[in-house]
Protein backbone atom coordinates (compact mmCIF):
# COMPACT_ATOMS: atom_id res chain seq x y z
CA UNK A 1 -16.47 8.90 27.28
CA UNK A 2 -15.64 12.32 25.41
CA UNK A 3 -18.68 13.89 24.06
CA UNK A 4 -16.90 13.72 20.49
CA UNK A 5 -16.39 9.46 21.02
CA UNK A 6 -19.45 8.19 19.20
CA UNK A 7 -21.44 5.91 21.94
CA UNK A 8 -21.83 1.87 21.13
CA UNK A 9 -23.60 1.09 19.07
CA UNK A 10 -25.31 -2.04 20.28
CA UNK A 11 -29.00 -0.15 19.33
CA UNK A 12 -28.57 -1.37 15.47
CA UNK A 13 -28.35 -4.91 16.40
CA UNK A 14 -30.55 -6.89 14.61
CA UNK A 15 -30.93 -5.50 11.37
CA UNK A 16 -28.88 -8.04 9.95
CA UNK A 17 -28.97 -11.27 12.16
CA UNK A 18 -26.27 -12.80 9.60
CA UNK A 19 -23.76 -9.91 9.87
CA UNK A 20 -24.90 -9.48 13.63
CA UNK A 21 -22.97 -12.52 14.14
CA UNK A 22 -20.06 -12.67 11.80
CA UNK A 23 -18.84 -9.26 13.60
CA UNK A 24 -19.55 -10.59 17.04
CA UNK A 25 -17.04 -13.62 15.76
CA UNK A 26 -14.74 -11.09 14.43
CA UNK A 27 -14.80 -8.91 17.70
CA UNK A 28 -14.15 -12.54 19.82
CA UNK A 29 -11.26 -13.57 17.29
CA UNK A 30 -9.59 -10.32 17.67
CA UNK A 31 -9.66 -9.87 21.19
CA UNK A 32 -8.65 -13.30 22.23
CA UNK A 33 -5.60 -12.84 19.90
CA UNK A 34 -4.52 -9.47 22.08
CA UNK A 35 -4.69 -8.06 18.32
CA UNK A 36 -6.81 -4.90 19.23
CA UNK A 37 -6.00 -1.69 22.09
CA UNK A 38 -9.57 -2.09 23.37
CA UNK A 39 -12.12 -4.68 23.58
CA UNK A 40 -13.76 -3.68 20.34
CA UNK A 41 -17.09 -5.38 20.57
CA UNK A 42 -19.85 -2.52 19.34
CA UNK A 43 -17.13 -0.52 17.62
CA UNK A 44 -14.13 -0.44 14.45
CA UNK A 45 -11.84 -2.17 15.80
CA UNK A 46 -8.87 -0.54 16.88
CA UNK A 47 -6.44 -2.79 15.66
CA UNK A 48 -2.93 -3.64 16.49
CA UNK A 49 -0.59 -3.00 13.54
CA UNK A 50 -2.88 0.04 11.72
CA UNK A 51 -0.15 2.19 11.34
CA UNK A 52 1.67 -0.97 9.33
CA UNK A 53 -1.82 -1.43 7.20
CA UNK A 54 -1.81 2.53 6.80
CA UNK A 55 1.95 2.89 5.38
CA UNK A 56 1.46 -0.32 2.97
CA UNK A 57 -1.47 1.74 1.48
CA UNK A 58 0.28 4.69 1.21
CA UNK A 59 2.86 2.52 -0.94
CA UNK A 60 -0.05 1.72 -3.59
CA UNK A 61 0.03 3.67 -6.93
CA UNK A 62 -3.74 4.44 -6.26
CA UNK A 63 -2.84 6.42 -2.97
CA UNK A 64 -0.04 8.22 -4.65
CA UNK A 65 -2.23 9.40 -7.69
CA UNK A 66 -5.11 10.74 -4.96
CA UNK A 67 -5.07 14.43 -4.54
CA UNK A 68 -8.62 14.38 -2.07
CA UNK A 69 -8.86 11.93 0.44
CA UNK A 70 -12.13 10.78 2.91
CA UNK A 71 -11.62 8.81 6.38
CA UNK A 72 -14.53 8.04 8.85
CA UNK A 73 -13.21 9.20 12.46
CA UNK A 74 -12.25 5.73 13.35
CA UNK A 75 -9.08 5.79 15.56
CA UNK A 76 -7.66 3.16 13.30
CA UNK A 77 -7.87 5.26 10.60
CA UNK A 78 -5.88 8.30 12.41
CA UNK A 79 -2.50 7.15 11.01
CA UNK A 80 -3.87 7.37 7.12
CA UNK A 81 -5.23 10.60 8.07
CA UNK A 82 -1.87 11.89 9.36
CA UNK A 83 -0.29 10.43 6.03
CA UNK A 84 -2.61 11.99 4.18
CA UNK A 85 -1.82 15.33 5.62
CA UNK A 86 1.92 14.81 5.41
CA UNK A 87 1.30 14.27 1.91
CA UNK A 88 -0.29 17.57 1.27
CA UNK A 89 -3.50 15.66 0.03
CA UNK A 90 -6.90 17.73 1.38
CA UNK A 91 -8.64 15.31 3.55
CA UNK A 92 -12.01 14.82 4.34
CA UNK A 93 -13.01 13.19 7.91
CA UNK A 94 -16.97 13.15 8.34
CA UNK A 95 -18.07 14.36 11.94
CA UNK A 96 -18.78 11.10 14.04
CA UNK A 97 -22.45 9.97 13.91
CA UNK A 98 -22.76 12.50 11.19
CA UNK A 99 -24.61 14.71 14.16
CA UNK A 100 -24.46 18.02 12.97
CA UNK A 101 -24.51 19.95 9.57
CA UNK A 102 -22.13 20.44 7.49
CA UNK A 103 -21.16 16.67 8.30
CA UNK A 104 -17.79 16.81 6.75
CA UNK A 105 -14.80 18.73 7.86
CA UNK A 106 -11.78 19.75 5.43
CA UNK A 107 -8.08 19.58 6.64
CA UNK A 108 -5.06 20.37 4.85
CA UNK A 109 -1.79 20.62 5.88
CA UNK A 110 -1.13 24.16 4.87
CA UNK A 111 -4.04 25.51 7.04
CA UNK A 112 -2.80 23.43 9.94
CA UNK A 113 0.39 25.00 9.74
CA UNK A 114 -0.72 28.56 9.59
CA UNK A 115 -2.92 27.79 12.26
CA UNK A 116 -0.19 26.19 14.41
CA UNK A 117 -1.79 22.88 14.95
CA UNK A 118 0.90 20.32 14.44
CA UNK A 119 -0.44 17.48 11.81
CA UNK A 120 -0.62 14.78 14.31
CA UNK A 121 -2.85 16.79 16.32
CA UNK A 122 -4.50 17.85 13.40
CA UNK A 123 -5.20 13.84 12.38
CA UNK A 124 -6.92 12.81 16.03
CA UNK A 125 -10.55 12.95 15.48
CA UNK A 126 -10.76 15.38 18.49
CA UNK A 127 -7.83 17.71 16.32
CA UNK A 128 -9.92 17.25 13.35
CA UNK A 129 -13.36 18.14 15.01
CA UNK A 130 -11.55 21.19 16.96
CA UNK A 131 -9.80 22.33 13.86
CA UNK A 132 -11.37 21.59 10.51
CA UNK A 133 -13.11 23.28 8.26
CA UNK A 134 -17.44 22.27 8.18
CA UNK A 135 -17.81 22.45 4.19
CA UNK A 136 -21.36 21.57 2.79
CA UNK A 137 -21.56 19.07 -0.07
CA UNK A 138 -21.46 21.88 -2.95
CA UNK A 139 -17.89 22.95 -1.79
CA UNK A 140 -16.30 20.00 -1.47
CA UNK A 141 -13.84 18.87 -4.01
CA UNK A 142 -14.16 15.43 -6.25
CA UNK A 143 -12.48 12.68 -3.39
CA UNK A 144 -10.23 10.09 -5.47
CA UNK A 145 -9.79 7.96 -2.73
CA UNK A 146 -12.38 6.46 0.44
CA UNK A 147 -10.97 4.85 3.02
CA UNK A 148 -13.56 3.33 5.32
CA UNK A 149 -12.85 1.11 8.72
CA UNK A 150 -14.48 -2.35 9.04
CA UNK A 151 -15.15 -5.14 11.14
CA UNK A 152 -15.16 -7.72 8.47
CA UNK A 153 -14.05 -7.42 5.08
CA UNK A 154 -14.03 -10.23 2.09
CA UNK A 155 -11.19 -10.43 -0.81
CA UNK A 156 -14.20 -9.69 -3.65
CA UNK A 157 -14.69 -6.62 -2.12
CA UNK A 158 -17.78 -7.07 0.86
CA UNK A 159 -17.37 -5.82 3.79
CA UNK A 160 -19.42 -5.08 7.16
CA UNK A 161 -18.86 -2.29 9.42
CA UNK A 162 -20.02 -2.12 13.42
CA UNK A 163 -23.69 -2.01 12.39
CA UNK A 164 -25.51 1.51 12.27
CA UNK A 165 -24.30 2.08 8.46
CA UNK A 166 -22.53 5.42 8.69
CA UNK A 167 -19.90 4.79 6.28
CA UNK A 168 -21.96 3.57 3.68
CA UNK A 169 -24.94 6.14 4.91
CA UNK A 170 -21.68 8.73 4.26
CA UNK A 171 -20.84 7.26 0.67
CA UNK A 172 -24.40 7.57 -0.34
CA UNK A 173 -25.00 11.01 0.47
CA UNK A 174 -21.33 12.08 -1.40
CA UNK A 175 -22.68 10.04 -4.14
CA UNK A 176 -25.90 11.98 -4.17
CA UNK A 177 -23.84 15.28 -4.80
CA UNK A 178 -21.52 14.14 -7.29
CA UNK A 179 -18.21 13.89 -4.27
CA UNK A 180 -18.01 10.40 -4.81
CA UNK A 181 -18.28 9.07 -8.49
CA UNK A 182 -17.74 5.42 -10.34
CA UNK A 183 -13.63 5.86 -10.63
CA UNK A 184 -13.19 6.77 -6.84
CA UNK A 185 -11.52 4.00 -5.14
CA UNK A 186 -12.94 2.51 -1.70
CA UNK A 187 -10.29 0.93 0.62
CA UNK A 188 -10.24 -0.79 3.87
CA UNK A 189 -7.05 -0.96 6.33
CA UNK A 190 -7.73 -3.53 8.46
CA UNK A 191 -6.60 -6.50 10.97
CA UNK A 192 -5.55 -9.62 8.97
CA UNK A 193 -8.05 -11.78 11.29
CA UNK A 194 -11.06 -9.28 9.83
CA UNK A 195 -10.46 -11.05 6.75
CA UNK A 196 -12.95 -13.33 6.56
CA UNK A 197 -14.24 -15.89 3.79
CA UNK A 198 -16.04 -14.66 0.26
CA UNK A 199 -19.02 -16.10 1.02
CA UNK A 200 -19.00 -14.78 4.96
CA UNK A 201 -20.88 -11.59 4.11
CA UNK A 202 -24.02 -11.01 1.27
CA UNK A 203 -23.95 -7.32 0.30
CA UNK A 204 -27.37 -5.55 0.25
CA UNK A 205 -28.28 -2.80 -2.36
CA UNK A 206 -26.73 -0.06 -0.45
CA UNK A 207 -23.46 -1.48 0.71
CA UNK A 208 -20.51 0.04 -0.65
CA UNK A 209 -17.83 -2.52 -2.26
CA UNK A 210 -14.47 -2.06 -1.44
CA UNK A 211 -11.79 -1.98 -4.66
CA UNK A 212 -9.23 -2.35 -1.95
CA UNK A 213 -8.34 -4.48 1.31
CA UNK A 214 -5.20 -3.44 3.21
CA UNK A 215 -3.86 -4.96 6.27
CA UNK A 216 0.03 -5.00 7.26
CA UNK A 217 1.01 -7.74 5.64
CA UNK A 218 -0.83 -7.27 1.91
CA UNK A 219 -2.33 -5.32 -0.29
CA UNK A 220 -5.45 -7.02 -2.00
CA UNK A 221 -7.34 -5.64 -5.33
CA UNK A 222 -10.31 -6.92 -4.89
CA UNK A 223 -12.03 -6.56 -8.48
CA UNK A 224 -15.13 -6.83 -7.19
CA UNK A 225 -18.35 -6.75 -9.28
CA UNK A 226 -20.79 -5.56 -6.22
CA UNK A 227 -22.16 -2.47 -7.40
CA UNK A 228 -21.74 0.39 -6.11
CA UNK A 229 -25.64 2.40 -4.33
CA UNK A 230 -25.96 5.23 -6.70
CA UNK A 231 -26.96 7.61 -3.75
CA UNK A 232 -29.34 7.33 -0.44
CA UNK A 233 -32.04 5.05 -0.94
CA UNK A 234 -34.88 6.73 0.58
CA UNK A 235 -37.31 3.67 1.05
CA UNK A 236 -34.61 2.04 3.47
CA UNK A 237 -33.73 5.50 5.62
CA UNK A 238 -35.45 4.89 9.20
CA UNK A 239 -37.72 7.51 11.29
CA UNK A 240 -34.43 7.13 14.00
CA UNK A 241 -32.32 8.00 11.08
CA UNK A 242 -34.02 11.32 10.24
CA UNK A 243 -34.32 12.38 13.97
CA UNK A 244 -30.54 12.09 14.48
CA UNK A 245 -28.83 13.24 11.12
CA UNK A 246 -29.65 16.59 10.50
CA UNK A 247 -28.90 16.45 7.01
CA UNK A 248 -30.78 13.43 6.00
CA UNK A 249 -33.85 15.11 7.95
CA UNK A 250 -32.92 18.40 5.57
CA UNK A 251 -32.69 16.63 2.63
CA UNK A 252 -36.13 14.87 3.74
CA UNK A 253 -37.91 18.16 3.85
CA UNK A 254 -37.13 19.60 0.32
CA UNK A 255 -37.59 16.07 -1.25
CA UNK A 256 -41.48 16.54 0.64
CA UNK A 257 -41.65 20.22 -0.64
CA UNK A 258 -40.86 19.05 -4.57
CA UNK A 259 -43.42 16.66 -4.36
């Protein structure tokens, strides 16, 4: 294991004994259907047709009218980061684990060029680690369009990730600085099988809904009425949490001193 590959994640078990074992269905389904590169118990899954789920999103209206675009560093996601680039959008990947501060890095294809990183390169989330740009919250630019990797997703818009909350951790704190707003859309590419019923997953207060749910074969609009966390709940962030994200420790520390 790289020391850039986030480790399993296994420690947030339990936290949610219902979604504990709809992904550990979700992991079975997909690996005994040989639809995944990896056994992807503990992790997004990397499934078998992303780049086919990545090019059908990049055929929606609401990709084509995004100028700023956010991925977590899931592999799955690495061919809507490489669209993204080839599309001159500026993308936003946040660094895995969120481990150090600034916690999101800025690529664009123009400085990958002059830099002479080719844009696949550029899209791994080793390239985008090696080669970004760390920008703190107050110089980032408005995002128009999230896309976040799941293990199980619903067509009203829930959806469960591995377990340790970083994307929605990651939504919250862009939500907190005004990055992420009410009309920024929140998609999903994922495996058909990660599909799973409406009533499969109960969305807590600071789950982020998803407005879409891609995989290769459709595109669904979920209209969902979940509302969206306003920013990072501060009653639910755990000690663990503040010893391993330096920004939510930093943020900790001047809420204290205003107090």
């Amino acid at each position: 294991m790289s020391s850039t590959q986030s480790k399993p994640d296994h420690q947030w078990r339990g936290r949610n004994s219902a979604k504990d074992i709809l992904r550990e269905q979700v992991w079975s389904a997909l690996l005994e259907a040989d639809a995944v590169h990896a056994d992807p118990h503990d992790a997004i899954p990397d499934f078998k047709g992303a780049d086919a789920a990545a090019a059908r999103l990049a055929s929606l209206p609401v990709w084509e009218a995004a100028l700023v675009v956010k991925c977590t560093p899931d592999t799955c996601q690495q061919p809507i980061r490489l669209r993204a680039l080839q599309d001159g959008k500026v993308l936003y990947m946040a660094y895995p684990r969120l481990a150090v501060y600034p916690c999101f890095l800025r690529l664009t294809r123009d400085e990958l060029e002059s830099a002479g990183v080719d844009l696949e390169t550029g899209s791994t989330m080793e390239g985008a680690i090696a080669h970004g740009v760390p920008v703190p919250f107050e110089e980032m630019t408005r995002v128009d369009l999230v896309n976040v990797g799941s293990v199980a997703v619903t067509r009203d818009g829930g959806r469960t990730g591995k377990g340790a909350g970083f994307a929605d951790l990651e939504l919250a704190l862009l939500r907190e600085y005004g990055v992420v707003d009410a009309a920024t859309m929140v998609a999903s590419t994922v495996h058909p099988l990660s599909v799973v019923a409406d009533d499969a997953i109960t969305m807590t207060e600071t789950d982020s809904p998803l407005h879409w749910v891609v995989t290769e074969d459709e595109a669904i609009f979920t209209q969902t009425s979940y509302p969206a966390p306003a920013g990072v709940d501060w009653s639910l962030i755990q000690p663990d949490q503040l010893d391993t994200i330096p920004i939510l420790a930093q943020l900790h520390r001047e809420r204290s001193a205003s107090i």
